[in-house]
PDB file of N, CA and C in Angstrom:
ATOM      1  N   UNK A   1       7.780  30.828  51.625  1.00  0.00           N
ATOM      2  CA  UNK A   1       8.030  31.921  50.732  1.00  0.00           C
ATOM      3  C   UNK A   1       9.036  31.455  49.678  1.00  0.00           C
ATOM      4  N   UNK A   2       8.821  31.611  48.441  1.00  0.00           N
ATOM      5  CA  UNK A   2      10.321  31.753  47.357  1.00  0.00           C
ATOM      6  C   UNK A   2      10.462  33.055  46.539  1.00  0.00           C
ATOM      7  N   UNK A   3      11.406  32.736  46.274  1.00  0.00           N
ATOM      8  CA  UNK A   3      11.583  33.862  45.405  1.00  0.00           C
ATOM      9  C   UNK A   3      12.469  33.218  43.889  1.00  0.00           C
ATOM     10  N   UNK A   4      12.597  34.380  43.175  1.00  0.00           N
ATOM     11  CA  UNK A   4      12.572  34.395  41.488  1.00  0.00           C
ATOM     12  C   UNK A   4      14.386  34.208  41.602  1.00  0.00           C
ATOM     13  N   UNK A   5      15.074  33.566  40.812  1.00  0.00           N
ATOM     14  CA  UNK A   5      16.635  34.029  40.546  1.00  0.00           C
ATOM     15  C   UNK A   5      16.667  34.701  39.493  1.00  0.00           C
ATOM     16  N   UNK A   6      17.861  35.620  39.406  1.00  0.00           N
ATOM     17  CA  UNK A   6      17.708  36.950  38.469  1.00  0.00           C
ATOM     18  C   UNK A   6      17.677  36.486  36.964  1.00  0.00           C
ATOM     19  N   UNK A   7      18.009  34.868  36.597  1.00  0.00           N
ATOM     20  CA  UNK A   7      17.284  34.641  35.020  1.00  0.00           C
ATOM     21  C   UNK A   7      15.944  34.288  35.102  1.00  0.00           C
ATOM     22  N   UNK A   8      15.321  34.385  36.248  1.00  0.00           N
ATOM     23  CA  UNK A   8      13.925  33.812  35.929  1.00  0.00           C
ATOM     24  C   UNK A   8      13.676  32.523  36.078  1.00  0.00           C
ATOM     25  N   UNK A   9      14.510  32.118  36.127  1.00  0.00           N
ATOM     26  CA  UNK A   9      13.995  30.116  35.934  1.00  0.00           C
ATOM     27  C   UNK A   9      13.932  29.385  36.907  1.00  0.00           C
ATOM     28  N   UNK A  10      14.792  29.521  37.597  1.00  0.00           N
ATOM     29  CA  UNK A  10      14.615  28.876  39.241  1.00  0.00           C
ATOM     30  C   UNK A  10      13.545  29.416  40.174  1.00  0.00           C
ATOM     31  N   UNK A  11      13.122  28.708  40.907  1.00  0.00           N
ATOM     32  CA  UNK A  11      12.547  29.290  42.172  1.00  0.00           C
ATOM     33  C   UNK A  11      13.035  28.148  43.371  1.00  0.00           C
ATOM     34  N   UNK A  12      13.740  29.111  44.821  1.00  0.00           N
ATOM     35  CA  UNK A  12      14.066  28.123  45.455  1.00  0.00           C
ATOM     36  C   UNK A  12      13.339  28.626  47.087  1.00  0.00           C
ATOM     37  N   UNK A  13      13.132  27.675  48.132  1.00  0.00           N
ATOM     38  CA  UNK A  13      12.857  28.290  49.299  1.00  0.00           C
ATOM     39  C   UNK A  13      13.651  29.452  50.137  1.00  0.00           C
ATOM     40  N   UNK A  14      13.134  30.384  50.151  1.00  0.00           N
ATOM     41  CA  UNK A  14      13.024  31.926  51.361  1.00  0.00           C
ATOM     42  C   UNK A  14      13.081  31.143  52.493  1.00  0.00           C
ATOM     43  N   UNK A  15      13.713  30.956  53.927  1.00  0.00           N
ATOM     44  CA  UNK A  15      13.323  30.763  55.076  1.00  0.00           C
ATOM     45  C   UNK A  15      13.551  32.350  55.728  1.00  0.00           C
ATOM     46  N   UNK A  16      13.162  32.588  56.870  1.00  0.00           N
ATOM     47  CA  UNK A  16      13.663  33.018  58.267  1.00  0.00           C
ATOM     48  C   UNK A  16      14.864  32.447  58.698  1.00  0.00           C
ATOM     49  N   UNK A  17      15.906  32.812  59.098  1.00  0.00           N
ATOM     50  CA  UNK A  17      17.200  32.289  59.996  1.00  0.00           C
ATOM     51  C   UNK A  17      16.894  31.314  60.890  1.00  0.00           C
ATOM     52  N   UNK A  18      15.706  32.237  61.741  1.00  0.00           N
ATOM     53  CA  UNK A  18      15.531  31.554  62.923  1.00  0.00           C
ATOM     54  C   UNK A  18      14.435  29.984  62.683  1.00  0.00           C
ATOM     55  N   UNK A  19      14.035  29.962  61.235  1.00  0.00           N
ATOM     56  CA  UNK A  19      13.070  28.618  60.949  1.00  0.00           C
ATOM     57  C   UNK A  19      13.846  27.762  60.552  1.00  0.00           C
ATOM     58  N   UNK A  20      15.363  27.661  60.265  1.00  0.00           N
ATOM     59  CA  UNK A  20      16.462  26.855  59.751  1.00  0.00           C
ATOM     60  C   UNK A  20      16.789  25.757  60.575  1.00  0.00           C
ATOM     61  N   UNK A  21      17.070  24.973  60.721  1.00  0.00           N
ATOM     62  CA  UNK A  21      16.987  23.999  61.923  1.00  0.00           C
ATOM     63  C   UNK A  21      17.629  22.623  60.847  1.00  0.00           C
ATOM     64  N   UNK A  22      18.251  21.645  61.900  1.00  0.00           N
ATOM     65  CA  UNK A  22      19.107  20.412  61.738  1.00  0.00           C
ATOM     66  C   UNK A  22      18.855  19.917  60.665  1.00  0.00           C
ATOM     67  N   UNK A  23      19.131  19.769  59.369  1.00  0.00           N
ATOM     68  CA  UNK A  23      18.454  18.292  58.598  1.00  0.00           C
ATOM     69  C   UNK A  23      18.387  19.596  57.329  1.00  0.00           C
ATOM     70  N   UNK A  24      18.050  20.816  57.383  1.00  0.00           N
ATOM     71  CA  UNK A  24      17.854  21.285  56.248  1.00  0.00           C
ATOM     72  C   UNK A  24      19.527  21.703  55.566  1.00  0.00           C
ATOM     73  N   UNK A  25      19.177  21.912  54.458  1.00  0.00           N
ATOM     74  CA  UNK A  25      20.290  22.554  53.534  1.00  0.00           C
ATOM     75  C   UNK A  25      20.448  23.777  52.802  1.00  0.00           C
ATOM     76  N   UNK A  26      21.464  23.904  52.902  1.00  0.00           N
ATOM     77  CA  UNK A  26      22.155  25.164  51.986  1.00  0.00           C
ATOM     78  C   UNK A  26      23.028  24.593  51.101  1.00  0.00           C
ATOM     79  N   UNK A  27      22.643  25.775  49.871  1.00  0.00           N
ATOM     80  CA  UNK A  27      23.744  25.370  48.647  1.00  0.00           C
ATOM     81  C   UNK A  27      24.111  24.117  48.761  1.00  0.00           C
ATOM     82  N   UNK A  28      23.676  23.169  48.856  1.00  0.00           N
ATOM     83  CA  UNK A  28      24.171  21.562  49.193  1.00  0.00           C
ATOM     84  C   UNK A  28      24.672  21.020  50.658  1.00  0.00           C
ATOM     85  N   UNK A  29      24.994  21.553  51.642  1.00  0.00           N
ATOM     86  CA  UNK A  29      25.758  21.078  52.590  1.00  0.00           C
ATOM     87  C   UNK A  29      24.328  21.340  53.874  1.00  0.00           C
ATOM     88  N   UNK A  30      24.903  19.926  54.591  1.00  0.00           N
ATOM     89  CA  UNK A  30      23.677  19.934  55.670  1.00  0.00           C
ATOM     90  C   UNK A  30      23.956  20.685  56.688  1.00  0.00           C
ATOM     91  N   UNK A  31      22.729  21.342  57.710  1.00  0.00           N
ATOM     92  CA  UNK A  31      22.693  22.355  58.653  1.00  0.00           C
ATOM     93  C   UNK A  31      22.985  21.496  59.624  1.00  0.00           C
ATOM     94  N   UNK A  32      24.039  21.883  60.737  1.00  0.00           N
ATOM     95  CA  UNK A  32      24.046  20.574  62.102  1.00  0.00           C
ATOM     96  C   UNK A  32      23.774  21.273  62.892  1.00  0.00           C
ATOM     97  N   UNK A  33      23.185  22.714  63.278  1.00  0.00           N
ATOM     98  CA  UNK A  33      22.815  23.085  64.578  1.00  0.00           C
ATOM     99  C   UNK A  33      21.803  24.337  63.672  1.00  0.00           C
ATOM    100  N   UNK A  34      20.654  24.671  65.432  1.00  0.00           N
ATOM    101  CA  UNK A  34      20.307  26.235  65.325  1.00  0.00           C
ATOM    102  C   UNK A  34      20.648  26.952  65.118  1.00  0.00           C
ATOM    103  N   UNK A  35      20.395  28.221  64.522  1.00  0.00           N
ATOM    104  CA  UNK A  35      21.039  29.441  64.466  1.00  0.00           C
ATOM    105  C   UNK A  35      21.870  30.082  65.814  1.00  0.00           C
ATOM    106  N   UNK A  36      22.933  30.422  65.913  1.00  0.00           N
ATOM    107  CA  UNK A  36      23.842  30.534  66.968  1.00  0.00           C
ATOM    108  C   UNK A  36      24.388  32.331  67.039  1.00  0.00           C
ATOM    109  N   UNK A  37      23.869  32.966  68.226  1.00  0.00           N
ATOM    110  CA  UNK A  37      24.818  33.813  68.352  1.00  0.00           C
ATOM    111  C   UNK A  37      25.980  34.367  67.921  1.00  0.00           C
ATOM    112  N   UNK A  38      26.884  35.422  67.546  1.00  0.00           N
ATOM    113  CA  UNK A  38      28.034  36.220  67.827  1.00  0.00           C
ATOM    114  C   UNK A  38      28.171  37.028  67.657  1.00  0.00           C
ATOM    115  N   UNK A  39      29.548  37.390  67.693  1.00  0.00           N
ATOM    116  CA  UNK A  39      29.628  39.138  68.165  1.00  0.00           C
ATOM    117  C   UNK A  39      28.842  39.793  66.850  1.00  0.00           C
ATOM    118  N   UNK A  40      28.075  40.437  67.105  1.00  0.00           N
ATOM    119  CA  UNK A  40      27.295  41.589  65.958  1.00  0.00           C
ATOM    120  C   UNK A  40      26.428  40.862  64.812  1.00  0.00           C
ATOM    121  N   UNK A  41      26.018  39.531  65.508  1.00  0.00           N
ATOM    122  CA  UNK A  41      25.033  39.066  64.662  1.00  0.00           C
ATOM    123  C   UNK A  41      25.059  37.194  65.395  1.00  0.00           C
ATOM    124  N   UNK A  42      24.271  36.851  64.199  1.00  0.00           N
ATOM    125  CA  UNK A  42      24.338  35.637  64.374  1.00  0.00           C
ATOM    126  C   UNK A  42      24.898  34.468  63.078  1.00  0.00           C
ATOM    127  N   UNK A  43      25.297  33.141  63.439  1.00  0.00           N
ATOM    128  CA  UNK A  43      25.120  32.352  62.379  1.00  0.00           C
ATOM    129  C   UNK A  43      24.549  30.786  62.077  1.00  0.00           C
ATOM    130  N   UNK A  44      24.803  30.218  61.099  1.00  0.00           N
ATOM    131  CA  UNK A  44      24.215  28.767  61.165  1.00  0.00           C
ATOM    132  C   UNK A  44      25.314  28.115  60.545  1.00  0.00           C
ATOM    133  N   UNK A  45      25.695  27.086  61.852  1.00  0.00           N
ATOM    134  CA  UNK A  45      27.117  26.578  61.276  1.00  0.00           C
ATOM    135  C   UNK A  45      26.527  25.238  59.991  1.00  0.00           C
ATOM    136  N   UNK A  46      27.675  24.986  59.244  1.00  0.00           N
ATOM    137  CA  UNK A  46      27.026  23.609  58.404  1.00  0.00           C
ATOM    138  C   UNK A  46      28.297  22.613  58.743  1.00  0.00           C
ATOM    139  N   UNK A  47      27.672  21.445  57.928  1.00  0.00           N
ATOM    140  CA  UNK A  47      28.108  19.986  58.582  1.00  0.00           C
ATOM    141  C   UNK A  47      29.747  20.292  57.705  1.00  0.00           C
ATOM    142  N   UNK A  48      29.745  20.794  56.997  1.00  0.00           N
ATOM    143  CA  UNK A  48      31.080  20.844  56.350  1.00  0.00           C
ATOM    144  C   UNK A  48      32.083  21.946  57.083  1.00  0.00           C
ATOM    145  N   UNK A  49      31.805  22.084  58.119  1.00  0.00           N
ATOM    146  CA  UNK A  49      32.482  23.340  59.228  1.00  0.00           C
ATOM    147  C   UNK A  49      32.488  24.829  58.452  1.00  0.00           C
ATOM    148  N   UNK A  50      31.950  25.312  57.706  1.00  0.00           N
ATOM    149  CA  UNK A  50      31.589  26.667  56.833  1.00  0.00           C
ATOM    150  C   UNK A  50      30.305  27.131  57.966  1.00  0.00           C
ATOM    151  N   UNK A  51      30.336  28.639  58.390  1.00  0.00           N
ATOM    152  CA  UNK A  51      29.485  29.003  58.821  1.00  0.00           C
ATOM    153  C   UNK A  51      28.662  30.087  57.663  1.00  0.00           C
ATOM    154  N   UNK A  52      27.050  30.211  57.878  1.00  0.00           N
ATOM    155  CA  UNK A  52      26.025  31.246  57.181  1.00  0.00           C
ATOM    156  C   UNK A  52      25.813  32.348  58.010  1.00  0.00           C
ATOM    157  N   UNK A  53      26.942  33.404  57.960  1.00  0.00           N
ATOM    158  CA  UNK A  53      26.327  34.353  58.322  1.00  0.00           C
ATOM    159  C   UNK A  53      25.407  35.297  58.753  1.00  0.00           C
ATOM    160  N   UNK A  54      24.359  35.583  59.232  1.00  0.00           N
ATOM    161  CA  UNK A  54      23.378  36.546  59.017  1.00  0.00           C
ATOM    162  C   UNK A  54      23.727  37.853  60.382  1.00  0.00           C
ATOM    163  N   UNK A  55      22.870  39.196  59.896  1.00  0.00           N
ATOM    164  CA  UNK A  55      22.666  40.216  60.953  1.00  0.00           C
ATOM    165  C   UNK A  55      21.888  39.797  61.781  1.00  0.00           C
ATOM    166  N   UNK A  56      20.033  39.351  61.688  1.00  0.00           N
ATOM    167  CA  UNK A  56      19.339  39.502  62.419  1.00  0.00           C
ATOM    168  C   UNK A  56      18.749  37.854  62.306  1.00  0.00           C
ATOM    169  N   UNK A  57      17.863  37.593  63.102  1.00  0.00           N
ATOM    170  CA  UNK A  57      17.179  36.231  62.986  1.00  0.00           C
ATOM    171  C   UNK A  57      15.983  36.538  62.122  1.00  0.00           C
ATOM    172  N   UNK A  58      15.734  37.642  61.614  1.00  0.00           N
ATOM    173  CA  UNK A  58      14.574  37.391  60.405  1.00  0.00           C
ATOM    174  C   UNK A  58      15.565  37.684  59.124  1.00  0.00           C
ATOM    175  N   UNK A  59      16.446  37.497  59.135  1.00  0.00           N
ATOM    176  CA  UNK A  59      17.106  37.734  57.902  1.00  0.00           C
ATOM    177  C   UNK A  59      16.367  36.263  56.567  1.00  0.00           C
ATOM    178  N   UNK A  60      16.545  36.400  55.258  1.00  0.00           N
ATOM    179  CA  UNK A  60      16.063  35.125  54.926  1.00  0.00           C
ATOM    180  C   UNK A  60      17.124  34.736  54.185  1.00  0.00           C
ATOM    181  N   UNK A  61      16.948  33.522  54.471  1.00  0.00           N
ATOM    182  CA  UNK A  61      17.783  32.291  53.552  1.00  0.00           C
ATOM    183  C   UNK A  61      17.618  31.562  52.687  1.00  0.00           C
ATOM    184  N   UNK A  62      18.435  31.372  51.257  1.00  0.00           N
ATOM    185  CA  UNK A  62      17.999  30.367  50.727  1.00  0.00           C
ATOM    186  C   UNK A  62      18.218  29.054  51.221  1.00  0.00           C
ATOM    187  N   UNK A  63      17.372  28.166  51.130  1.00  0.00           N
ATOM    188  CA  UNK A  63      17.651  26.964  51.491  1.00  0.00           C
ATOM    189  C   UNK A  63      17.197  25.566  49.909  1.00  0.00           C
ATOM    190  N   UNK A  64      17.878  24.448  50.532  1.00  0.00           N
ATOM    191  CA  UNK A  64      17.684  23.698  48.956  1.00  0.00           C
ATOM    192  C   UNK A  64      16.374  22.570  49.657  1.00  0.00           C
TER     193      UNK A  64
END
């Protein structure tokens, strides 16, 4: 899935939370684990120790 950025010009990948997995990226920084549990949701930690938030595991993400 992608979607549009609000000037129009980009298009980048939509995932699922739960389709995010080792090796992919966000905003530049690499993913080092599955999506992980906590209190009142879940997240996806990255290699730069910053965690991605989400509520649910179908939430979507951009990814690069």
């Amino acid at each position: 899935m992608f979607f549009t950025t609000t000037n129009g010009d980009d298009t980048v990948p939509l995932r699922k939370a739960h389709d995010i997995k080792p090796g992919d990226r966000i905003n530049g920084v690499d993913v080092i684990n599955t999506v992980r549990p906590t209190f009142g949701g879940f997240y996806i930690p990255l290699a730069d120790g910053t965690r991605i938030e989400v509520a649910t595991l179908d939430t979507h993400i951009a990814t690069d």
